[in-house]
PDB file of N, CA and C in Angstrom:
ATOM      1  N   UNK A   1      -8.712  16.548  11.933  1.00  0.00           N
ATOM      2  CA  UNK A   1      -9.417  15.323  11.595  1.00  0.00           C
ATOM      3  C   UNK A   1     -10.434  15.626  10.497  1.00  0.00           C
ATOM      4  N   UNK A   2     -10.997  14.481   9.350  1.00  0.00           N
ATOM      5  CA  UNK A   2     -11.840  15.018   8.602  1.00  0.00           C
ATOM      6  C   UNK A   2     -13.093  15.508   9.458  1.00  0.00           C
ATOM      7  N   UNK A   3     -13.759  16.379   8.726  1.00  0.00           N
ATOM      8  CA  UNK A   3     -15.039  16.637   9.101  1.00  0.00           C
ATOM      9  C   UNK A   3     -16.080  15.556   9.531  1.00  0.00           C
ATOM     10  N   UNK A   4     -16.098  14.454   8.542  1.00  0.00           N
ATOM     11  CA  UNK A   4     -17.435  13.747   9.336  1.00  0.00           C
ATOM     12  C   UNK A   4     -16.737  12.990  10.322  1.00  0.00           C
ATOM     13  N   UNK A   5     -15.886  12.579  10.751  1.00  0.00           N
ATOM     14  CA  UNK A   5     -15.078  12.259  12.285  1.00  0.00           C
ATOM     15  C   UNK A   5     -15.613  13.072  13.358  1.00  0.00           C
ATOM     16  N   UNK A   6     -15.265  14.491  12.981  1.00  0.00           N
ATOM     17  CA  UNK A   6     -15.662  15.599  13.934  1.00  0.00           C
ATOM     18  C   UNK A   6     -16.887  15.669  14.207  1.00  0.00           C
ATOM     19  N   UNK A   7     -17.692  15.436  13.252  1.00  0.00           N
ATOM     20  CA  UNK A   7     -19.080  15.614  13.336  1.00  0.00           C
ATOM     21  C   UNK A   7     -19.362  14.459  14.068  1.00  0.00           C
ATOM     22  N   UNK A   8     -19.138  13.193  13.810  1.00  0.00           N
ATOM     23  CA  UNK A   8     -19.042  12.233  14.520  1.00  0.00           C
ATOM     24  C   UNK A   8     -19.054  12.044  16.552  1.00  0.00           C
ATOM     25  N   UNK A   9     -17.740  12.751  16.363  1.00  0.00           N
ATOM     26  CA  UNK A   9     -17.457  12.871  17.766  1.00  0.00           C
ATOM     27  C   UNK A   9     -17.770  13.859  18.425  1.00  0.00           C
ATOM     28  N   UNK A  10     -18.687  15.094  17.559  1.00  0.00           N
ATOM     29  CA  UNK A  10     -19.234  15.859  18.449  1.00  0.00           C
ATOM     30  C   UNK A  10     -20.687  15.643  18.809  1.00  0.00           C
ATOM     31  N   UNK A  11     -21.078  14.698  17.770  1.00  0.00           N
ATOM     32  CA  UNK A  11     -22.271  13.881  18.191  1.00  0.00           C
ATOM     33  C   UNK A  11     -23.677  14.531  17.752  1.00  0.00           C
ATOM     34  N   UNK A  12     -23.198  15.422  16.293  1.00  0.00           N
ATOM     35  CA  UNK A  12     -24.139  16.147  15.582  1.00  0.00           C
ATOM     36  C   UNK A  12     -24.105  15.699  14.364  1.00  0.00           C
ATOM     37  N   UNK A  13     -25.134  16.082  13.010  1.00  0.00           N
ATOM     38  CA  UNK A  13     -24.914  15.264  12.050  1.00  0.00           C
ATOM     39  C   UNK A  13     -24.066  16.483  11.767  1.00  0.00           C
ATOM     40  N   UNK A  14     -23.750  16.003  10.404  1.00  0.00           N
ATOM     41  CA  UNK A  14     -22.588  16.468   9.411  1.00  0.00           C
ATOM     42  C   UNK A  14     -23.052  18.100   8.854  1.00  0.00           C
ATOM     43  N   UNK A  15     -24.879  18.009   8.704  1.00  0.00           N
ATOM     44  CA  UNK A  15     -25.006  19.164   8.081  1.00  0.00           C
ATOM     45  C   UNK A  15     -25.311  20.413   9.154  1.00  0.00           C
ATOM     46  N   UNK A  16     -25.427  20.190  10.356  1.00  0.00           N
ATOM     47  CA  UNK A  16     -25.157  20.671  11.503  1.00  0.00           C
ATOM     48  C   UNK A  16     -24.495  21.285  11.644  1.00  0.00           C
ATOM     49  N   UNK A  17     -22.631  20.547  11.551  1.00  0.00           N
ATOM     50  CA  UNK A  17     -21.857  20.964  11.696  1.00  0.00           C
ATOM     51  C   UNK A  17     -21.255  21.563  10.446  1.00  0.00           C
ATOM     52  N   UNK A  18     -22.156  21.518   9.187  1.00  0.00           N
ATOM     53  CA  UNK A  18     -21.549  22.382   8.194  1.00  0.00           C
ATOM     54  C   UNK A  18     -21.764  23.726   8.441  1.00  0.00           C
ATOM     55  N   UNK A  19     -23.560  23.750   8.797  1.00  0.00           N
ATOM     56  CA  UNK A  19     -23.839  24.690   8.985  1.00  0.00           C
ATOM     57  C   UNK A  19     -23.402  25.979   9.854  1.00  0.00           C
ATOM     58  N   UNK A  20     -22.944  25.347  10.776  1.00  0.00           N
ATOM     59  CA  UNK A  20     -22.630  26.046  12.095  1.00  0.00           C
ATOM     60  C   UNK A  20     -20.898  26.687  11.712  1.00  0.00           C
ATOM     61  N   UNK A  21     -20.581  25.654  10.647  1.00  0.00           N
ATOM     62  CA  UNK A  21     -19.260  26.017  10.151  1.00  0.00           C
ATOM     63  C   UNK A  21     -19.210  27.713   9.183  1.00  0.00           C
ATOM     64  N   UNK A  22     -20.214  27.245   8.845  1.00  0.00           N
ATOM     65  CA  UNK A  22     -20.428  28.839   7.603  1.00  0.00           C
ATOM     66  C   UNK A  22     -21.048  29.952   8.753  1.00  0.00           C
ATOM     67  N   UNK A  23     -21.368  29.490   9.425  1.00  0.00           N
ATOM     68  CA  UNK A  23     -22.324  30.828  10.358  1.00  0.00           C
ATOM     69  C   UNK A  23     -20.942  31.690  11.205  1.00  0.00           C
ATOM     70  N   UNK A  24     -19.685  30.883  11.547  1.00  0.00           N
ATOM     71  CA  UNK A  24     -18.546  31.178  11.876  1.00  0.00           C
ATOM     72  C   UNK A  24     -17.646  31.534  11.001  1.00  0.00           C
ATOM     73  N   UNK A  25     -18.118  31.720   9.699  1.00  0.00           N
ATOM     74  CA  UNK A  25     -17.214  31.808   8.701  1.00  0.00           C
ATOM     75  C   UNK A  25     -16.217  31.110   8.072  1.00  0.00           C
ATOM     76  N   UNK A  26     -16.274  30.090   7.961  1.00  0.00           N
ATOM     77  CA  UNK A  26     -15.233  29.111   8.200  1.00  0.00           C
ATOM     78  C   UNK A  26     -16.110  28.110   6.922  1.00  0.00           C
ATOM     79  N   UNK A  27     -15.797  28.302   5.345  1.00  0.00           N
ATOM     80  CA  UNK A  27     -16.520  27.882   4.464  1.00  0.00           C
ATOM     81  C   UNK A  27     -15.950  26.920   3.791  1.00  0.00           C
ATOM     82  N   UNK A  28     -14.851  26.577   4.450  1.00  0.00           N
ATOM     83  CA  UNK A  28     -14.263  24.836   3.828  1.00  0.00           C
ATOM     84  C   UNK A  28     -13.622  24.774   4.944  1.00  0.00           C
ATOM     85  N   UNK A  29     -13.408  22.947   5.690  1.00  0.00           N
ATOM     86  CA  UNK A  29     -13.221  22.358   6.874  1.00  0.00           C
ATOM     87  C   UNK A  29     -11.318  22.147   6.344  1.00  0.00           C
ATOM     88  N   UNK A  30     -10.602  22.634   7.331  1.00  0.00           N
ATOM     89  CA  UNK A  30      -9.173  22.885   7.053  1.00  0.00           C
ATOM     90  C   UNK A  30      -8.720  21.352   6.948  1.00  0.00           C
ATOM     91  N   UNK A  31      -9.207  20.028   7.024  1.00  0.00           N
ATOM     92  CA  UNK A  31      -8.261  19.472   7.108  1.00  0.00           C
ATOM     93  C   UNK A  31      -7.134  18.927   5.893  1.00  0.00           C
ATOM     94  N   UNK A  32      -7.833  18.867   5.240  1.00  0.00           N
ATOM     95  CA  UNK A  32      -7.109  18.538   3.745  1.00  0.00           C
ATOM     96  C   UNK A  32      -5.744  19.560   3.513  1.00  0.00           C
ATOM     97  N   UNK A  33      -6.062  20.573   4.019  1.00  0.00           N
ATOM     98  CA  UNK A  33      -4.897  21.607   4.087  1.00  0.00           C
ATOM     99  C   UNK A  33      -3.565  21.890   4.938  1.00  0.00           C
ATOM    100  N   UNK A  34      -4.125  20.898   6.054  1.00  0.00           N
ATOM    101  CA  UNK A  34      -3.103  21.110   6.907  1.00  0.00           C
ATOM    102  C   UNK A  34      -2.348  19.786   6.807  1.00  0.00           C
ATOM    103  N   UNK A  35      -3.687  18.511   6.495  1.00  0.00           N
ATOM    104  CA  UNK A  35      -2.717  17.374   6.382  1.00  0.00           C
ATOM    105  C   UNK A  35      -1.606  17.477   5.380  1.00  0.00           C
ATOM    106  N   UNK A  36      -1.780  18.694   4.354  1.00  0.00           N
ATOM    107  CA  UNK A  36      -0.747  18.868   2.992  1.00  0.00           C
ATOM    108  C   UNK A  36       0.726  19.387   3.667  1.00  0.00           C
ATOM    109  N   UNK A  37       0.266  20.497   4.494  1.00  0.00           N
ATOM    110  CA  UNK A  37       1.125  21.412   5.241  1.00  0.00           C
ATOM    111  C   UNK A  37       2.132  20.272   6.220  1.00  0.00           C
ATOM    112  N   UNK A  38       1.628  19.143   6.931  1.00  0.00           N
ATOM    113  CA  UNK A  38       2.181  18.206   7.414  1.00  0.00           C
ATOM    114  C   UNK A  38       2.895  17.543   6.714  1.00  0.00           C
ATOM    115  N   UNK A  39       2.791  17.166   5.774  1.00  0.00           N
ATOM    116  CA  UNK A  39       3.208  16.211   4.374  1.00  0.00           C
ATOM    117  C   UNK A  39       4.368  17.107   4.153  1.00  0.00           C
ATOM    118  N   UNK A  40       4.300  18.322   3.518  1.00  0.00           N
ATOM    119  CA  UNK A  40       5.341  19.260   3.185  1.00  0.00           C
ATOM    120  C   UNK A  40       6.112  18.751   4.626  1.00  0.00           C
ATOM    121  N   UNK A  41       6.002  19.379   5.382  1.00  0.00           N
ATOM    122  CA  UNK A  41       7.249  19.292   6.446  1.00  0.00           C
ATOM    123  C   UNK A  41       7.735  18.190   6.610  1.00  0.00           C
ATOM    124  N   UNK A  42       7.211  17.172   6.687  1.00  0.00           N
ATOM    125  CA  UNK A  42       7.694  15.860   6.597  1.00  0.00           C
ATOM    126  C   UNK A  42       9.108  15.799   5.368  1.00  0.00           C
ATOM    127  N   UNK A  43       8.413  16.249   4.020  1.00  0.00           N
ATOM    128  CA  UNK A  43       8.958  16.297   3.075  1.00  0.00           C
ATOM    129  C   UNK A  43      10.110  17.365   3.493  1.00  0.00           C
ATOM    130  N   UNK A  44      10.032  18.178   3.815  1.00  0.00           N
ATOM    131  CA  UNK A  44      11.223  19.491   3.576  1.00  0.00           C
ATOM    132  C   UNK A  44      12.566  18.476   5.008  1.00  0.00           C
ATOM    133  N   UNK A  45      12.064  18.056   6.097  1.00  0.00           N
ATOM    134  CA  UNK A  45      12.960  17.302   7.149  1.00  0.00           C
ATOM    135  C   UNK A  45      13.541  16.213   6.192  1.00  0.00           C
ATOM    136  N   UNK A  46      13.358  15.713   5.284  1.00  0.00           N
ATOM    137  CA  UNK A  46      14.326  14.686   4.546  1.00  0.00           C
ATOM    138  C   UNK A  46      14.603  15.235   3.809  1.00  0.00           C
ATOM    139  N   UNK A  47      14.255  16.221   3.224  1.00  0.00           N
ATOM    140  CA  UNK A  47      15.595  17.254   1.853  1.00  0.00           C
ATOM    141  C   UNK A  47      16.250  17.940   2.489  1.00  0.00           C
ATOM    142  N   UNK A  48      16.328  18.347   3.698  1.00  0.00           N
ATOM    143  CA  UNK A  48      17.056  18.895   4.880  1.00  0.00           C
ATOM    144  C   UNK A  48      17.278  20.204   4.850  1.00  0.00           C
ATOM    145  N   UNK A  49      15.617  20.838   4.662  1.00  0.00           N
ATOM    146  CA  UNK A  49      15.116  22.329   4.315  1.00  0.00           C
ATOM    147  C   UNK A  49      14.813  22.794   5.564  1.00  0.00           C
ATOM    148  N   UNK A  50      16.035  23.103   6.385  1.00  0.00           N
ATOM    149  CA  UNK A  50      15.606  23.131   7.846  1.00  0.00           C
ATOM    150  C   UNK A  50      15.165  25.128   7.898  1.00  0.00           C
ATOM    151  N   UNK A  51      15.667  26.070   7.068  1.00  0.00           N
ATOM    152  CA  UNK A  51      14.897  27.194   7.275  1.00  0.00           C
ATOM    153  C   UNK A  51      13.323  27.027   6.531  1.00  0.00           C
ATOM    154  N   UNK A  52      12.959  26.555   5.830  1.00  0.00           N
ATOM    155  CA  UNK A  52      11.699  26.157   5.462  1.00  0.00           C
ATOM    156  C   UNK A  52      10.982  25.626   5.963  1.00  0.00           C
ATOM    157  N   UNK A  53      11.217  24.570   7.329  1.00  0.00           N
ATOM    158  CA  UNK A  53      10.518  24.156   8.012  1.00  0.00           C
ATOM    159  C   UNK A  53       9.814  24.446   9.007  1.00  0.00           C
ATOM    160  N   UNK A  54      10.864  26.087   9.524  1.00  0.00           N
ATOM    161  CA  UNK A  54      10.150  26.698  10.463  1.00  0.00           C
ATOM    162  C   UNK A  54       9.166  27.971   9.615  1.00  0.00           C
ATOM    163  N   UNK A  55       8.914  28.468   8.628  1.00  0.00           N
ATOM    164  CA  UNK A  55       8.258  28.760   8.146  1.00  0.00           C
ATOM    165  C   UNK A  55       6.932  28.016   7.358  1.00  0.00           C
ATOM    166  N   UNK A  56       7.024  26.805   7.476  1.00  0.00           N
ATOM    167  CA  UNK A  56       6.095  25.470   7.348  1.00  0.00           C
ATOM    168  C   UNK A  56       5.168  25.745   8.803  1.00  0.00           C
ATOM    169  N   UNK A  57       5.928  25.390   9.603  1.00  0.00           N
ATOM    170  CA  UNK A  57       5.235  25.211  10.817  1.00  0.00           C
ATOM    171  C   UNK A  57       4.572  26.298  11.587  1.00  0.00           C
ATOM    172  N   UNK A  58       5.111  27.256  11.349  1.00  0.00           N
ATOM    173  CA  UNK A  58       4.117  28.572  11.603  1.00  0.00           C
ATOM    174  C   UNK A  58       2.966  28.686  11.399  1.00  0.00           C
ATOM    175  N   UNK A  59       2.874  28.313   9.733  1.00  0.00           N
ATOM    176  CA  UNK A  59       1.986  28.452   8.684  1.00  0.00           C
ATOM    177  C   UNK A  59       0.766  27.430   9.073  1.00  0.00           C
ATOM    178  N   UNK A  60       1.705  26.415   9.631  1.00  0.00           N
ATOM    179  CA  UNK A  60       0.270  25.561   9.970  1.00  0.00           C
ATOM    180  C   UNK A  60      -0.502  25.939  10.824  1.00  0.00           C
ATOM    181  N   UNK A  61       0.358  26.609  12.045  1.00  0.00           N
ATOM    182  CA  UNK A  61      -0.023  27.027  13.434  1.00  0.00           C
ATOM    183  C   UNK A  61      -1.379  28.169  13.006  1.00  0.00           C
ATOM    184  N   UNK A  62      -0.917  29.119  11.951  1.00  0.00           N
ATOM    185  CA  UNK A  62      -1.609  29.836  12.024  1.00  0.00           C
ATOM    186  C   UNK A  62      -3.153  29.384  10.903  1.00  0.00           C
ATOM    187  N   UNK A  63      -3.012  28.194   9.977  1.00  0.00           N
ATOM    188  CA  UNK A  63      -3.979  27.998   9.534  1.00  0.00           C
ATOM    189  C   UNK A  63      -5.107  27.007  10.566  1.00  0.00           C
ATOM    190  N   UNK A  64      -4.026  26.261  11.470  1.00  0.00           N
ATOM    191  CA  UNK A  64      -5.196  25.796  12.443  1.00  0.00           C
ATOM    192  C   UNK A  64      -5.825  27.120  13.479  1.00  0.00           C
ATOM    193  N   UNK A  65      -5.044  28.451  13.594  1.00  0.00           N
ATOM    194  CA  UNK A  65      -6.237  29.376  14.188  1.00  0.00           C
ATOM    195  C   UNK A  65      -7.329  29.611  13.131  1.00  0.00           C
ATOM    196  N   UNK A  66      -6.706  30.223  11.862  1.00  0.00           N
ATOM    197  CA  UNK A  66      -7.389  30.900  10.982  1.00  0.00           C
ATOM    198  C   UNK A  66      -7.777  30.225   9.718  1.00  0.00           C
ATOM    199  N   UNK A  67      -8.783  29.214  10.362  1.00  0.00           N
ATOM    200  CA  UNK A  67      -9.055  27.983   8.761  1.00  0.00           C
ATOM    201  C   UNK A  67      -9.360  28.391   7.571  1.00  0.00           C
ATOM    202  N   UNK A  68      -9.389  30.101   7.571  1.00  0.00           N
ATOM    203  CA  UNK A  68      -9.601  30.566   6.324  1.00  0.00           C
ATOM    204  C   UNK A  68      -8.258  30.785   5.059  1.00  0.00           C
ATOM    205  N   UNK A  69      -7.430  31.151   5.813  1.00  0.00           N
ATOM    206  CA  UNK A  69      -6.443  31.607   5.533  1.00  0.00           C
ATOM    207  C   UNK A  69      -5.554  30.520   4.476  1.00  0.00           C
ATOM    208  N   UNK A  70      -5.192  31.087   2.897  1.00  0.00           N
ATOM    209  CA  UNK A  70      -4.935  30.677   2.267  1.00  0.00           C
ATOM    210  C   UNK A  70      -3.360  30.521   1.891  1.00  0.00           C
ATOM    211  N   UNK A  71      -2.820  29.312   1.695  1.00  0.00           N
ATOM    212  CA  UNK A  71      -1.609  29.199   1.573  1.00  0.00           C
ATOM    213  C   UNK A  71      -0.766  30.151   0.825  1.00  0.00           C
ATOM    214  N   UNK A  72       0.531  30.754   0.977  1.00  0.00           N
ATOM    215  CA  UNK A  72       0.971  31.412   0.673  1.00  0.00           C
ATOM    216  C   UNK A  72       1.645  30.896  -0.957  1.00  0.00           C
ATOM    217  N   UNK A  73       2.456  31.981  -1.564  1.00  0.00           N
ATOM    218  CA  UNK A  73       3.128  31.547  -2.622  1.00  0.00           C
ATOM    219  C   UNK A  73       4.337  30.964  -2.434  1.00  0.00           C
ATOM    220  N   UNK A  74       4.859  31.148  -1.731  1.00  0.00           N
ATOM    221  CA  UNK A  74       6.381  30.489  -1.242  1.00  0.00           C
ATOM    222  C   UNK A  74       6.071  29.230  -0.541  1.00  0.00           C
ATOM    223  N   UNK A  75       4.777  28.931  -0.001  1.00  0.00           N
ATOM    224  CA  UNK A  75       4.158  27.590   0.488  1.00  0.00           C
ATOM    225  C   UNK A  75       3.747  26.826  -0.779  1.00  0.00           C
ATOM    226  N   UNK A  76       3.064  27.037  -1.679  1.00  0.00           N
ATOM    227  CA  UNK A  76       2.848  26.773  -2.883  1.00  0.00           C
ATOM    228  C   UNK A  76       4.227  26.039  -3.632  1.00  0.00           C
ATOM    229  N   UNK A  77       4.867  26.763  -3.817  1.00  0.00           N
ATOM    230  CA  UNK A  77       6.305  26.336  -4.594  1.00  0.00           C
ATOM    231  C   UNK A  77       7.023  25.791  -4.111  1.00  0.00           C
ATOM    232  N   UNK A  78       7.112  25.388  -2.597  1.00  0.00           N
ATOM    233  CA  UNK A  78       7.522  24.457  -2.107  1.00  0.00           C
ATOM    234  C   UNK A  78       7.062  22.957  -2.167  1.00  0.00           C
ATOM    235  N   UNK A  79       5.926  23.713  -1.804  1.00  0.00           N
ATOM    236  CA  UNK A  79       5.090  22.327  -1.833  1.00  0.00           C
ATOM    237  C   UNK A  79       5.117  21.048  -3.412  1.00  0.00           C
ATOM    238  N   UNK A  80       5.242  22.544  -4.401  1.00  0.00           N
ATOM    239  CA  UNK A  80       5.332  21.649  -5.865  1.00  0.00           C
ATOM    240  C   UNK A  80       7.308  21.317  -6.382  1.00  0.00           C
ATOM    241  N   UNK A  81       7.837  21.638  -5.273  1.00  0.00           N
ATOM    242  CA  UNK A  81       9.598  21.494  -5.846  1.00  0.00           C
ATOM    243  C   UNK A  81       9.261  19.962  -4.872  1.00  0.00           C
ATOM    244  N   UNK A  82       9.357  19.887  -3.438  1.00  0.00           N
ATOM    245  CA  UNK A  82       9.050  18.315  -2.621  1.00  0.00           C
ATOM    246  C   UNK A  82       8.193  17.686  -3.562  1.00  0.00           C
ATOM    247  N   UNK A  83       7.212  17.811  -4.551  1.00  0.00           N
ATOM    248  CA  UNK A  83       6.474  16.606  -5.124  1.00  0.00           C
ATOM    249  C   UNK A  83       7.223  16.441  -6.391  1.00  0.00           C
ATOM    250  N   UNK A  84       8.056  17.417  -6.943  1.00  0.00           N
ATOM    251  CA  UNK A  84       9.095  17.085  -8.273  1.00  0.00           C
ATOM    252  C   UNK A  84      10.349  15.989  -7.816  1.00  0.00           C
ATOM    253  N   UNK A  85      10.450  17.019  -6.633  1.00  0.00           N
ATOM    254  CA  UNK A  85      11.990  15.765  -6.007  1.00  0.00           C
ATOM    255  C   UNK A  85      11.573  14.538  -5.680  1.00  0.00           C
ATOM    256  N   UNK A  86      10.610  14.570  -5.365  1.00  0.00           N
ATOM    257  CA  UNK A  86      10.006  13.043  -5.017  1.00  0.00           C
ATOM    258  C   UNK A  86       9.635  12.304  -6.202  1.00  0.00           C
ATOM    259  N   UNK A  87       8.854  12.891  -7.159  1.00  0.00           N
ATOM    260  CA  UNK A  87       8.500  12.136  -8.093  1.00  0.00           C
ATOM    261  C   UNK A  87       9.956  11.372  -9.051  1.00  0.00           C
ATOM    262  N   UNK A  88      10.995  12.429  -8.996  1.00  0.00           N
ATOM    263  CA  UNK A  88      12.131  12.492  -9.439  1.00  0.00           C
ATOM    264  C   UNK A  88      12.941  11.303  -8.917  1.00  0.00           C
ATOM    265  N   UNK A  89      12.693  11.022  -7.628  1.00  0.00           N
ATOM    266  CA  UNK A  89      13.216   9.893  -6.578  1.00  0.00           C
ATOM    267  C   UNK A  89      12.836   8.381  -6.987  1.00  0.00           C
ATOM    268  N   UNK A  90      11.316   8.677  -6.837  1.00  0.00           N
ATOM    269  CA  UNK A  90      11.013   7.039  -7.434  1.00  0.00           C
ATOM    270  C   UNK A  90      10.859   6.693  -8.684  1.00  0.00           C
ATOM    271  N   UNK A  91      10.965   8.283  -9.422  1.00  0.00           N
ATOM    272  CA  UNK A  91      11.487   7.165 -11.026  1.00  0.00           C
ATOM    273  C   UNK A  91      12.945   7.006 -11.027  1.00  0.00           C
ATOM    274  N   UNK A  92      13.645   7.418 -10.418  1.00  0.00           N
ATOM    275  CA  UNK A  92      15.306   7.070 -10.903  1.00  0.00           C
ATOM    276  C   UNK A  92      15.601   5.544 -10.009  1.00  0.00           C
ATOM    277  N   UNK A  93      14.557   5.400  -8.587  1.00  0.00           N
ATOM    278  CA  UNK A  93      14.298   3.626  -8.164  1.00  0.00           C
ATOM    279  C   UNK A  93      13.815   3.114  -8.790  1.00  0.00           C
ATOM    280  N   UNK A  94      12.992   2.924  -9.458  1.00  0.00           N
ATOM    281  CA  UNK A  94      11.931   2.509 -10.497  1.00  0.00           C
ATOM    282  C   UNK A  94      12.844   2.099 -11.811  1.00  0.00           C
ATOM    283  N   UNK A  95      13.154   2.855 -12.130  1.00  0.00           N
ATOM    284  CA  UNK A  95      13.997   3.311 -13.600  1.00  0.00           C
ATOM    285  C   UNK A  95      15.344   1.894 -13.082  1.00  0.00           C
ATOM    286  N   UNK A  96      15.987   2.256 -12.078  1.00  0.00           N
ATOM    287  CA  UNK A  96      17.054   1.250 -11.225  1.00  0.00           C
ATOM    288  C   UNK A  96      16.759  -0.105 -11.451  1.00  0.00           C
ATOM    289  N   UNK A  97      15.339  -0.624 -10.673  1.00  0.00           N
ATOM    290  CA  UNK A  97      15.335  -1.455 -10.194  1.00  0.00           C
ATOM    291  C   UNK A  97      14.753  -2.523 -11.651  1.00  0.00           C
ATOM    292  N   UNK A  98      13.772  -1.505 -12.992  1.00  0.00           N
ATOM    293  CA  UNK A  98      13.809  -2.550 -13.894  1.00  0.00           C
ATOM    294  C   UNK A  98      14.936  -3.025 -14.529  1.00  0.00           C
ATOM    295  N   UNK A  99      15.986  -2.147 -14.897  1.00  0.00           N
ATOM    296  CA  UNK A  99      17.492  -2.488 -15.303  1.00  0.00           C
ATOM    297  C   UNK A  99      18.247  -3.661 -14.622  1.00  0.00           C
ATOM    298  N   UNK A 100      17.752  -3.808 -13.839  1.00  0.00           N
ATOM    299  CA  UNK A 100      18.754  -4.974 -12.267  1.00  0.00           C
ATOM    300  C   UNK A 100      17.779  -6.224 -13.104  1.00  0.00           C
ATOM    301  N   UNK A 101      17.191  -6.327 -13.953  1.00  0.00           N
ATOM    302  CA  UNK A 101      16.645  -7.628 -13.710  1.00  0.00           C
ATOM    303  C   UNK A 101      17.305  -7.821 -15.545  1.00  0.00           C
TER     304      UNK A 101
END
């Protein structure tokens, strides 16, 4: 969940829980990272990247232990081939659907 949610629902302010975040080592709040890591898998289950997915999901497993821990390179290049194929997707609908008229 984002951070000020958390902070929210743990019923401390925000700089509280920043603080307490760096004293644990933990110097940026994972969620932005994992919601990406979610997104990817989402993405890799409809290109039907089913050995990639279990190496997706690991990856998340282990960035929700270790919120430090930085995405790999083979996570990286995945992540940017699913946003080519996609981008690739809705311009060739796009591209489609002004021609139809």
């Amino acid at each position: 969940m984002p951070i000020t949610r958390a902070a929210k629902e743990l019923k401390v302010g925000l700089t509280a829980l920043k603080k307490r975040c760096r004293e644990l080592n933990i110097s940026r709040w994972p969620h932005r990272k994992i919601k990406s890591l979610r997104s990817l898998i989402h993405n890799a289950k409809e290109l039907g990247m089913t050995k990639e997915i279990e190496m997706l999901e690991e990856h998340k497993r282990m960035v929700e232990c270790i919120p430090e821990m930085e995405l790999t390179e083979r996570t990286k290049k995945l992540r940017q081939a699913c946003f080519k194929a996609n981008y690739k997707k809705r311009r060739t609908t796009t591209a489609q659907d002004s021609h139809q008229f």
